[in-house]
Protein backbone atom coordinates (compact mmCIF):
# COMPACT_ATOMS: atom_id res chain seq x y z
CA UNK A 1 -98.31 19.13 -15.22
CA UNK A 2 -95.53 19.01 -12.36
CA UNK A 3 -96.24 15.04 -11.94
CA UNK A 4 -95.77 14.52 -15.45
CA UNK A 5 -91.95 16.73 -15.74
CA UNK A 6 -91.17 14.52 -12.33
CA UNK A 7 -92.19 11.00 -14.54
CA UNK A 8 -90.40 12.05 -17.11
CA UNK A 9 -86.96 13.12 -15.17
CA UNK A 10 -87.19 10.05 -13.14
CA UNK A 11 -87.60 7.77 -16.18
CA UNK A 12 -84.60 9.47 -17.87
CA UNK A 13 -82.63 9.41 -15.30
CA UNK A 14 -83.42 5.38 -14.65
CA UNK A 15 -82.73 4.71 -17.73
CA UNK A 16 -79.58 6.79 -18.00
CA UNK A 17 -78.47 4.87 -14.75
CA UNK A 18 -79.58 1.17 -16.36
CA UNK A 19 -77.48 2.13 -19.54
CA UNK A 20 -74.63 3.01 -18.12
CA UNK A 21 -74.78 -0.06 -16.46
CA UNK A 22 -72.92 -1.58 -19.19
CA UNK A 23 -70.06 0.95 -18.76
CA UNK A 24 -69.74 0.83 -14.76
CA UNK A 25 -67.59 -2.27 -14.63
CA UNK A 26 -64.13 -3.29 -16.43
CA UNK A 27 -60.87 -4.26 -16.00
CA UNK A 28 -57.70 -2.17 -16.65
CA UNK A 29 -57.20 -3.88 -20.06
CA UNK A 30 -61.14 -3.11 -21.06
CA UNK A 31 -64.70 -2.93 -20.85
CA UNK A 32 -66.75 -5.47 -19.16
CA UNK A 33 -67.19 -7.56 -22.28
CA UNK A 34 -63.48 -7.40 -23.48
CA UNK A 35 -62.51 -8.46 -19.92
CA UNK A 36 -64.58 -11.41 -19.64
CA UNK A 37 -63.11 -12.91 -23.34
CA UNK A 38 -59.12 -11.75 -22.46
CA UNK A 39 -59.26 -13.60 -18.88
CA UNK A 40 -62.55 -16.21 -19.27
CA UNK A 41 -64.81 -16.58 -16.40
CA UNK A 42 -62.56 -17.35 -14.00
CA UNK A 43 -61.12 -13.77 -14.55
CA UNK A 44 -63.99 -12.43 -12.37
CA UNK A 45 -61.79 -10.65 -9.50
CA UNK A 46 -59.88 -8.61 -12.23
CA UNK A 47 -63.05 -6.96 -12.67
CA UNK A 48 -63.44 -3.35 -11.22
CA UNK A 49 -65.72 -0.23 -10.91
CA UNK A 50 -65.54 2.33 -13.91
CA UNK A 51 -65.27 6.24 -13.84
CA UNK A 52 -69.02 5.63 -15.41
CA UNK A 53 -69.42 3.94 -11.61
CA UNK A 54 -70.52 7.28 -9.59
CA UNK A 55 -72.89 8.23 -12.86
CA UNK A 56 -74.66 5.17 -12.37
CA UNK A 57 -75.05 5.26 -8.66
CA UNK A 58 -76.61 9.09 -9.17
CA UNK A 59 -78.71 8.58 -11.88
CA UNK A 60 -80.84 5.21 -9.86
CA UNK A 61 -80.59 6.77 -6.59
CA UNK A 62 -82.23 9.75 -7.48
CA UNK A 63 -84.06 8.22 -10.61
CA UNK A 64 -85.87 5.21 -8.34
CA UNK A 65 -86.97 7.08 -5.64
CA UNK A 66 -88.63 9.85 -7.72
CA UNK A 67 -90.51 7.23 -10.01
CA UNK A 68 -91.50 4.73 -6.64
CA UNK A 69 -92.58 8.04 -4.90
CA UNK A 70 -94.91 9.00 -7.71
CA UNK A 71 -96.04 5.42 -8.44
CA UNK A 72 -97.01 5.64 -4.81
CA UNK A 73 -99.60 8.04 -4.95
CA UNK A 74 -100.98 7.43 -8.46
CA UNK A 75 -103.87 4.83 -7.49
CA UNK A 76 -105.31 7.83 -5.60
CA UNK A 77 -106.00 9.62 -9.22
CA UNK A 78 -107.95 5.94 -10.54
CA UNK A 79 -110.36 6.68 -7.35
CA UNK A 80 -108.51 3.28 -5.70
CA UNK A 81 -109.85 1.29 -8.66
């Protein structure tokens, strides 16, 4: 039962991290995606880290290890296939 909470908090917390992904990074006049139309391409350098930024960081570097941890040790429970 404890393996399957830890799955479940490190999936939601990888998945929290991967969707606020699309919030992390902007520019001071918008989002990623409003950025990249107002100053093309080439605008790349005006792009900066997000208050979202920190969120993301948390949520995969606590979310990845937990899930690569338990991944780890699950072949044990097929009896090594």
């Amino acid at each position: 039962m404890a393996r399957t909470v830890f799955w479940m908090i490190g999936g939601v917390l990888c998945a929290s991290g991967i969707m606020s992904l699309l919030f992390s990074f902007g520019a001071d006049y918008g989002d990623f995606s409003q950025a990249l139309s107002a100053a093309g391409f080439d605008g790349m350098e005006d792009i900066r880290t997000t208050s979202f930024f920190p969120l993301t960081v948390f949520c995969l570097g606590l979310g990845a290890p937990i899930l690569i941890g338990l991944n780890a040790t699950a072949w044990r429970k097929t009896g090594g296939y």
